[in-house]
N, C-alpha and C. Protein backbone atom coordinates (compact mmCIF):
# COMPACT_ATOMS: atom_id res chain seq x y z
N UNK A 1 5.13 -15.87 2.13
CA UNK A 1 5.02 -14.43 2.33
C UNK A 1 6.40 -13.80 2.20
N UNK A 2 6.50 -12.61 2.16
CA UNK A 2 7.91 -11.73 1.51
C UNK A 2 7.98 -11.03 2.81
N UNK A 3 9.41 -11.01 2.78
CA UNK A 3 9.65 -10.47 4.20
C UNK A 3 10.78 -9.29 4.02
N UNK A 4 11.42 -8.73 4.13
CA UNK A 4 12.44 -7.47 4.06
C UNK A 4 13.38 -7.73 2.97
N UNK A 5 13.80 -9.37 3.47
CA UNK A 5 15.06 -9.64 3.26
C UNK A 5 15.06 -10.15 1.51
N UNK A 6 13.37 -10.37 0.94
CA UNK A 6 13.54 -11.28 0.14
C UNK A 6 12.68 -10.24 -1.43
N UNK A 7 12.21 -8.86 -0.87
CA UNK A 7 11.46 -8.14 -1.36
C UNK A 7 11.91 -7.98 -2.96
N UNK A 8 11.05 -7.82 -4.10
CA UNK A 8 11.65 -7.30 -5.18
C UNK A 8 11.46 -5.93 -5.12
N UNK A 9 12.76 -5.39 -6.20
CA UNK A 9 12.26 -3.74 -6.55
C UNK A 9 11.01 -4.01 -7.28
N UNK A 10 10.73 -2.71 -7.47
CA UNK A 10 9.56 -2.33 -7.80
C UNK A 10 9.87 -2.80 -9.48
N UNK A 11 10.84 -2.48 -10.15
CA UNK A 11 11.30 -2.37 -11.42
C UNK A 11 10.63 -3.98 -12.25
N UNK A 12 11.46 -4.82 -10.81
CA UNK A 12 11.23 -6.14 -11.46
C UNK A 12 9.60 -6.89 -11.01
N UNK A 13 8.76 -5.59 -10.18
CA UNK A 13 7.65 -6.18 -10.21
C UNK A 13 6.65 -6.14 -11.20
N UNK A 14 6.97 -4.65 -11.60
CA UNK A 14 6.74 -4.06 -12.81
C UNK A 14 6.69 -4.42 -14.14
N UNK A 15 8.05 -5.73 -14.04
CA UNK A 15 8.14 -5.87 -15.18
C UNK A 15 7.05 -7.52 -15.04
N UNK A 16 6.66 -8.03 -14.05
CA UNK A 16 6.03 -9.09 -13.93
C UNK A 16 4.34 -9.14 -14.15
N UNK A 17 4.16 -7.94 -13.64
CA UNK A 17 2.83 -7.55 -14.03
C UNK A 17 2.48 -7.03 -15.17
N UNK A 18 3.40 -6.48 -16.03
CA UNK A 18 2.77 -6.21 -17.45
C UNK A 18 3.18 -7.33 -18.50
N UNK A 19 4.26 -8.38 -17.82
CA UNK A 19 4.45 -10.00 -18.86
C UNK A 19 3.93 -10.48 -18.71
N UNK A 20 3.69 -10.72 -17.07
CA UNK A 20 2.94 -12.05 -17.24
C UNK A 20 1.93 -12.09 -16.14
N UNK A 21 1.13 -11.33 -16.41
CA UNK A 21 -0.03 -10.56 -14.95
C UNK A 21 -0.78 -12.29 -14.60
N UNK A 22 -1.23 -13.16 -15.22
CA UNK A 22 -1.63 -14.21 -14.40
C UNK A 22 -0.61 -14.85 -13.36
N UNK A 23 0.46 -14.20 -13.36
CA UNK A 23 1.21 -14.64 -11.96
C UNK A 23 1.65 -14.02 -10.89
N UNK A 24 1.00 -12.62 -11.55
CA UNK A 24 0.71 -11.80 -10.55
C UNK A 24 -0.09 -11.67 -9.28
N UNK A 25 0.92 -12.11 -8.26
CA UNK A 25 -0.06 -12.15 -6.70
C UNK A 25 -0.27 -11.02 -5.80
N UNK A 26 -1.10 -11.33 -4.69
CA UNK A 26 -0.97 -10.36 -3.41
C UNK A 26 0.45 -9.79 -2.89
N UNK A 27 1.03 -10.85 -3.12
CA UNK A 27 2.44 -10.12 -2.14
C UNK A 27 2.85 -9.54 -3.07
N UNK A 28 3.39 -9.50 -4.47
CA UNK A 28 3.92 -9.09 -5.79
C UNK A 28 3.15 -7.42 -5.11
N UNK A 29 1.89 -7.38 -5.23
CA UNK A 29 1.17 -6.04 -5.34
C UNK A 29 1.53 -5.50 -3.87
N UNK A 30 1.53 -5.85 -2.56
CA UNK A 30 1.98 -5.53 -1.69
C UNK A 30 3.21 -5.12 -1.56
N UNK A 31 4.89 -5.93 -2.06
CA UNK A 31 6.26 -5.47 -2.36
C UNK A 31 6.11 -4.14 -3.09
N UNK A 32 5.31 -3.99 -4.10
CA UNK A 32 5.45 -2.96 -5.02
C UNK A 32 5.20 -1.58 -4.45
N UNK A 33 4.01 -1.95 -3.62
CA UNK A 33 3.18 -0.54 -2.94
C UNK A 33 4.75 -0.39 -1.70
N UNK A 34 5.29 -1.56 -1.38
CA UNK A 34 5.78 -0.77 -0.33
C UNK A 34 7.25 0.00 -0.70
N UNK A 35 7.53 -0.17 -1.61
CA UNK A 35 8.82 0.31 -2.61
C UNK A 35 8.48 1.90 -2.56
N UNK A 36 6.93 1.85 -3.16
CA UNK A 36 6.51 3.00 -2.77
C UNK A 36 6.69 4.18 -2.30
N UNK A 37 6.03 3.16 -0.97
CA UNK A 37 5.70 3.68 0.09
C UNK A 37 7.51 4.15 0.87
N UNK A 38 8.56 3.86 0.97
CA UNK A 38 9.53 3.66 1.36
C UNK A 38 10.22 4.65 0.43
N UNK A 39 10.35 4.92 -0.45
CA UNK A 39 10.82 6.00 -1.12
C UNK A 39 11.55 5.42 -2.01
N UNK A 40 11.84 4.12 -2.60
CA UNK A 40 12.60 3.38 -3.19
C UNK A 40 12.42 3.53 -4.61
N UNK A 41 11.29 3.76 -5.09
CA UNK A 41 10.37 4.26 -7.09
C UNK A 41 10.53 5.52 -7.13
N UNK A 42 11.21 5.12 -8.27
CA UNK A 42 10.89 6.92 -8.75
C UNK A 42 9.91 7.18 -9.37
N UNK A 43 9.21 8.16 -9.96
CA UNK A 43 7.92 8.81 -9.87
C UNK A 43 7.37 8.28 -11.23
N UNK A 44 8.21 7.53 -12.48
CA UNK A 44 8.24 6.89 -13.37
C UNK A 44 7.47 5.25 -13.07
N UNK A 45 8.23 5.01 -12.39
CA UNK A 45 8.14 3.48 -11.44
C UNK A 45 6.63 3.44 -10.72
N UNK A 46 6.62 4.59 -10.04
CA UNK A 46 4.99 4.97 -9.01
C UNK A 46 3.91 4.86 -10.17
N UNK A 47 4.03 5.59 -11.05
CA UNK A 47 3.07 5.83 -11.78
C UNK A 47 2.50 5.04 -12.98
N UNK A 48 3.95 4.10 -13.52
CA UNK A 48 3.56 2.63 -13.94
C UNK A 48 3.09 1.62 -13.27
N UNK A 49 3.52 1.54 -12.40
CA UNK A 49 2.74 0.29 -11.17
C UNK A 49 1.22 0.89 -11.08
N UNK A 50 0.86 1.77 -10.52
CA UNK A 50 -0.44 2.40 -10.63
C UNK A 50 -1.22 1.91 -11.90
N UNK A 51 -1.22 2.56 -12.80
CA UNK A 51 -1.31 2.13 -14.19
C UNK A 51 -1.82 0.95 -15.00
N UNK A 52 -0.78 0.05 -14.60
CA UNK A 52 -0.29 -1.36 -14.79
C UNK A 52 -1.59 -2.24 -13.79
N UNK A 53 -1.62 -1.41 -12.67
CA UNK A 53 -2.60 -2.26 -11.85
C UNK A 53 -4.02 -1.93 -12.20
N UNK A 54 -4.23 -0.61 -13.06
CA UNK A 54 -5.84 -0.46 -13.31
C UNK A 54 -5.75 -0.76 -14.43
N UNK A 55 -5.07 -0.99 -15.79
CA UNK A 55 -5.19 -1.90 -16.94
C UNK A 55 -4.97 -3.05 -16.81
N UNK A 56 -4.35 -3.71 -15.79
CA UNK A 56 -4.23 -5.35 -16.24
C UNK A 56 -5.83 -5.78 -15.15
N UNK A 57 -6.58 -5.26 -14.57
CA UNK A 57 -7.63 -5.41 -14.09
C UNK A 57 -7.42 -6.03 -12.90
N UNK A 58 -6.23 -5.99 -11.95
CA UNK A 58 -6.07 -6.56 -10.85
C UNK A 58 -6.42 -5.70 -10.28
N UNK A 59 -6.56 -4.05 -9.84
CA UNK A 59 -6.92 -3.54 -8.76
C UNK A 59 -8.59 -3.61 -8.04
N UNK A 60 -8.98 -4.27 -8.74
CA UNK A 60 -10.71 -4.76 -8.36
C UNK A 60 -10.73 -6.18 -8.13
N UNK A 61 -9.51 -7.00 -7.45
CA UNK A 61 -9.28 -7.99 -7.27
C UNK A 61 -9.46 -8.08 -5.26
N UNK A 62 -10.74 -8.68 -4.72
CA UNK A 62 -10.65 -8.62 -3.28
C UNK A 62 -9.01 -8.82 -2.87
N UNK A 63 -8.32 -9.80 -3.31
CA UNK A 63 -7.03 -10.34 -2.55
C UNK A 63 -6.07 -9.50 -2.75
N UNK A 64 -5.97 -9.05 -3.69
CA UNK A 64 -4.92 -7.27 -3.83
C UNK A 64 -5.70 -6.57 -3.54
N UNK A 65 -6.62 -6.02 -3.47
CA UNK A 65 -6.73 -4.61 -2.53
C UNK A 65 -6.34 -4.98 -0.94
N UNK A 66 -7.06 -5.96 -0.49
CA UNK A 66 -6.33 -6.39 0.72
C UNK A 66 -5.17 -6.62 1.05
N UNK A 67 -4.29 -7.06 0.15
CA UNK A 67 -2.57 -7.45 0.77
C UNK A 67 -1.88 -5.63 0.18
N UNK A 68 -2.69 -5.08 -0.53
CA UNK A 68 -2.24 -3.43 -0.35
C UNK A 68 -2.57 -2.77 0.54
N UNK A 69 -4.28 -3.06 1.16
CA UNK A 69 -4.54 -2.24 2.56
C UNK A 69 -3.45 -2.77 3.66
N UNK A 70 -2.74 -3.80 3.80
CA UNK A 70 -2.27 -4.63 4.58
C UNK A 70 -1.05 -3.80 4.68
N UNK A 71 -0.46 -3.54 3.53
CA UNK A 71 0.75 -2.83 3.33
C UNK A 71 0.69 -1.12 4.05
N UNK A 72 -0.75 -0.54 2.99
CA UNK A 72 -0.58 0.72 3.44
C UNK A 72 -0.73 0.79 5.32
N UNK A 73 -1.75 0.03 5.53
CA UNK A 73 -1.48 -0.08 7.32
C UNK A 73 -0.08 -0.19 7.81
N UNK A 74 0.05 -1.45 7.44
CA UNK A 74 1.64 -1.43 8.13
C UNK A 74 2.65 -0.22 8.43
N UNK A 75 2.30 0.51 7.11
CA UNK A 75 2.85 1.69 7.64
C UNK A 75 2.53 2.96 7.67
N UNK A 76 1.28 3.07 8.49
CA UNK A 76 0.40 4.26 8.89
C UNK A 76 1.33 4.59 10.68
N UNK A 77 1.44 5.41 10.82
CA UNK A 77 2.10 6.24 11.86
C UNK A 77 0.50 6.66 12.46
N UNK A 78 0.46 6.02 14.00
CA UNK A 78 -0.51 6.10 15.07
C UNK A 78 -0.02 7.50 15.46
N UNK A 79 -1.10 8.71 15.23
CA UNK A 79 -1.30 9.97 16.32
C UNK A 79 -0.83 9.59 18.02
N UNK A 80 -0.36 10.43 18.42
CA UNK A 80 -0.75 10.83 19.70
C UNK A 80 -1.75 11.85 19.74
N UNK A 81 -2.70 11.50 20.94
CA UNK A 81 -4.00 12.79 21.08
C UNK A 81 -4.03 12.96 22.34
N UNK A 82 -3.52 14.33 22.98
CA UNK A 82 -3.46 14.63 24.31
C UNK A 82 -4.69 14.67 24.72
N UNK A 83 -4.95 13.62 25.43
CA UNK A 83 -6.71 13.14 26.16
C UNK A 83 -6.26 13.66 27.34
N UNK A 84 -5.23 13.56 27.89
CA UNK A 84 -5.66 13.81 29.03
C UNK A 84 -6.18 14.93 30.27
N UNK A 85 -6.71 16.15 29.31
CA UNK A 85 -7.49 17.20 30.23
C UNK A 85 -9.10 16.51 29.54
N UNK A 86 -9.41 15.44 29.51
CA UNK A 86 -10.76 15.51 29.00
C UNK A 86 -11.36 13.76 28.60
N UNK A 87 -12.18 13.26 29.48
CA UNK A 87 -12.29 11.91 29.31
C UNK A 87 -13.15 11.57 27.75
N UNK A 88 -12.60 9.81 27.60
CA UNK A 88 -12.95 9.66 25.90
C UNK A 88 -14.10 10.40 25.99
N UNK A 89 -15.15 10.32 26.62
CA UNK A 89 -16.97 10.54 26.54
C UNK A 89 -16.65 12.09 26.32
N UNK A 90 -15.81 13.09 26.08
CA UNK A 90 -16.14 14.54 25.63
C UNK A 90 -15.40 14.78 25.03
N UNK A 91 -13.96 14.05 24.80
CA UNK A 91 -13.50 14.05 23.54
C UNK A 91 -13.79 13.10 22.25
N UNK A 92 -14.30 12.10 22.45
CA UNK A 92 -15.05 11.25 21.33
C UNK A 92 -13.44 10.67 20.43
N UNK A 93 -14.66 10.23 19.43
CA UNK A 93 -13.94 9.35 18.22
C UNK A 93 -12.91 10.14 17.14
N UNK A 94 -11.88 10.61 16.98
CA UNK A 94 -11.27 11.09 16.32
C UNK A 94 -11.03 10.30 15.01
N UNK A 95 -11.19 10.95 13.58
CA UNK A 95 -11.05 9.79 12.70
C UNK A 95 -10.71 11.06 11.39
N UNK A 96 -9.77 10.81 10.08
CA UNK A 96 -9.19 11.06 9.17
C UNK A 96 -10.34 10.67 8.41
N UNK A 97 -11.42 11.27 7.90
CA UNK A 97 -12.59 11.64 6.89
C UNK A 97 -12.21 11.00 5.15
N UNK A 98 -10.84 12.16 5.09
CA UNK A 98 -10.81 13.04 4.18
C UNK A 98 -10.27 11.96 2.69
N UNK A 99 -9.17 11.53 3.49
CA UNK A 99 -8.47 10.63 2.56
C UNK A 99 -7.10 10.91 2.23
N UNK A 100 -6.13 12.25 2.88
CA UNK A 100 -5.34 12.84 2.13
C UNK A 100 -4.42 12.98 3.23
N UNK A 101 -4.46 12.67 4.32
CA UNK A 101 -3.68 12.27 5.48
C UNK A 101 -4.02 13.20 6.37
């Protein structure tokens, strides 16, 4: 597994998935999203990786969409929800529908 210290840019993941996509793994697709996600791609970089992942036919792959949900979790920022004038049972389940944050 890839850890902070050992991550590729996006550039050189980029360039792994459109040479040589059968060695293209979960973590490869996970490093990339989080380059991303981190502000590290420029909008050139974002939009080839994207791309790259719905033509080389990996994004309908169970094990990459998962080590990308894995990623985008990791860094989802937990709400605070001031409950406390009102117990869970009348304030209920709060939940993001939409898709767009």
């Amino acid at each position: 597994m890839e850890t902070a210290s050992n991550r590729k840019h996006l550039r050189e993941i980029l360039k792994h998935l459109i040479l040589e996509p059968e060695g293209f793994t979960p973590e490869h697709a996970a490093s990339g999203l989080h380059s991303i996600m981190c502000g590290e791609a420029s909008d050139a970089q974002m939009g080839g990786f994207l791309t790259a992942l719905k033509l080389r036919g990996v994004d309908k792959e169970p094990k990459m969409i998962a080590a990308l949900a894995r990623e985008m979790l990791s860094n989802a920022l937990i709400p605070y929800l001031e409950t406390e004038t009102k117990s869970r049972e009348q304030f209920g389940v709060v939940a993001d529908i939409v898709g767009t944050g």
